[in-house]
Every structure is written in C-alpha cells, then in structure tokens.
Protein backbone atom coordinates (compact mmCIF):
# COMPACT_ATOMS: atom_id res chain seq x y z
CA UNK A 1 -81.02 46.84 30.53
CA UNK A 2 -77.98 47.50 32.69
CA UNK A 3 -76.76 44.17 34.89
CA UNK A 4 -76.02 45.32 38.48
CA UNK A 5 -73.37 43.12 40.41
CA UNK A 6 -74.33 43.32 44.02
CA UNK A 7 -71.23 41.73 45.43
CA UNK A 8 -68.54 42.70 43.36
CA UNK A 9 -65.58 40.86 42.18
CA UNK A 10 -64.43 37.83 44.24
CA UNK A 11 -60.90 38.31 46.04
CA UNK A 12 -58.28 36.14 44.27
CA UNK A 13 -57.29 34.57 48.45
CA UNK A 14 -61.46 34.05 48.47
CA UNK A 15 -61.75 32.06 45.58
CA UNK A 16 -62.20 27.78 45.39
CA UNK A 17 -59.30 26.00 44.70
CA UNK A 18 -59.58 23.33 41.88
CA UNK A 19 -60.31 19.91 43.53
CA UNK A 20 -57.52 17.48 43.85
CA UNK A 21 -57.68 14.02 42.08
CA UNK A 22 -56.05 11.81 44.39
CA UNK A 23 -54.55 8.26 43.36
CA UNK A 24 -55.66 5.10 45.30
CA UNK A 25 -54.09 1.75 46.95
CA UNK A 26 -54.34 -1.10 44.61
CA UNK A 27 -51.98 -3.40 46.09
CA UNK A 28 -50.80 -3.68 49.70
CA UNK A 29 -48.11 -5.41 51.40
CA UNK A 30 -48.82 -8.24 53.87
CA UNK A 31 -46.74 -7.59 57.24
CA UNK A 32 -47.79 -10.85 58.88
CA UNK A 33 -48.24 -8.68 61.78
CA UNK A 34 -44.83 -7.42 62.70
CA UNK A 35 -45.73 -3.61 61.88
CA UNK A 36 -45.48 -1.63 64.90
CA UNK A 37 -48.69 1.13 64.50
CA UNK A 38 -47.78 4.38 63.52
CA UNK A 39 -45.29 2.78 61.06
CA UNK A 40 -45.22 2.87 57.25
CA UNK A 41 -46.76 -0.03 55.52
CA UNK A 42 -45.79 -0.68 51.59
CA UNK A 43 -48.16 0.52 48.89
CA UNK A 44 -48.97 0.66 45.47
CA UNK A 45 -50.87 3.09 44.22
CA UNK A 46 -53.10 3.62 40.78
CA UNK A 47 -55.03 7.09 39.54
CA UNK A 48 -59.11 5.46 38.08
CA UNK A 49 -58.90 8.54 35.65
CA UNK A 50 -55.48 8.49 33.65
CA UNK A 51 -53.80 4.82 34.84
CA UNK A 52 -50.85 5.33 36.23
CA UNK A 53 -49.32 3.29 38.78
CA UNK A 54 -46.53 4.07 41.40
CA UNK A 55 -43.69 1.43 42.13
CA UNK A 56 -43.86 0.51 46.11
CA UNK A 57 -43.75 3.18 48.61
CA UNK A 58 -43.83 3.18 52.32
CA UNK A 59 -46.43 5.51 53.78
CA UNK A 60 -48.74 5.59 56.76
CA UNK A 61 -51.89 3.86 57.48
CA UNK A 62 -53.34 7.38 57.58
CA UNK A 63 -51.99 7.99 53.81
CA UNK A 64 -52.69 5.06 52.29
CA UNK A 65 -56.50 5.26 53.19
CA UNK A 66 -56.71 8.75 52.20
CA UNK A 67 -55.09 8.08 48.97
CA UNK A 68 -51.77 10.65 47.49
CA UNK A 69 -52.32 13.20 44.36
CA UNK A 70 -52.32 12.04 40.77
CA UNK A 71 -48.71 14.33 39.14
CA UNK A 72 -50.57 13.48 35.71
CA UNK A 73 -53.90 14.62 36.73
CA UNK A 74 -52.89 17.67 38.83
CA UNK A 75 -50.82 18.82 36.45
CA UNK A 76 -47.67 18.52 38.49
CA UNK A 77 -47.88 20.98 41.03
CA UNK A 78 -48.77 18.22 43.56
C-alpha cells in the first residue's frame, strides 16, 4: 500500500524553531531603593540544565524576570 501525503512538504520559513533554554536570576543586587525604574538592576544568572553561572550584569527589570539564553545549551548561536 502506497502512503499519500496530503499536505506536502513543510516550507523551510514554516517550520518550528527549536525552543530556547533560557538561564535564570539566582542572585540579585539590593539597591536600597535608589534605582530609578526603567534602569538596570545587577544580576546573576544560572542555566537548571548544564550549571553555568554568569559574573554580574546589569539588565532590566523586564530581562531579569524573563530570564537571558543559556550559550552552552543553545549551542552558541544565542
């Protein structure tokens, strides 16, 4: 028996792009209050699946909750 594809091949620009693994905050810094909003607060950031930590960086509120891609995980095109 002959299989029958009814939709055809899937255009390369239609296809899923592999999810990205995303590192979160682990340690924040305390700004007693002085940070004006909209300004970067400092962060330290750690990937649950491979470990690795980033040294302090200075990134939005926005950012920080939403969390920056893993190099290691991603393979480095992030």
């Amino acid at each position: 028996m002959r299989e029958i594809d009814l939709f055809g091949e899937v255009p390369k620009e239609a296809q899923r792009k592999p999810p990205v693994l995303r590192m979160h905050v682990v340690d924040a810094a305390d700004d007693c209050g002085y940070r004006e909003p909209g300004q970067a607060v400092g962060v330290r950031f750690s990937c649950a699946r491979c470990h690795s930590v980033t040294d302090w960086q200075f990134v939005t509120v926005t950012t920080a909750k939403r969390g920056i891609p893993c190099e290691k995980c991603n393979g480095g095109e992030s």
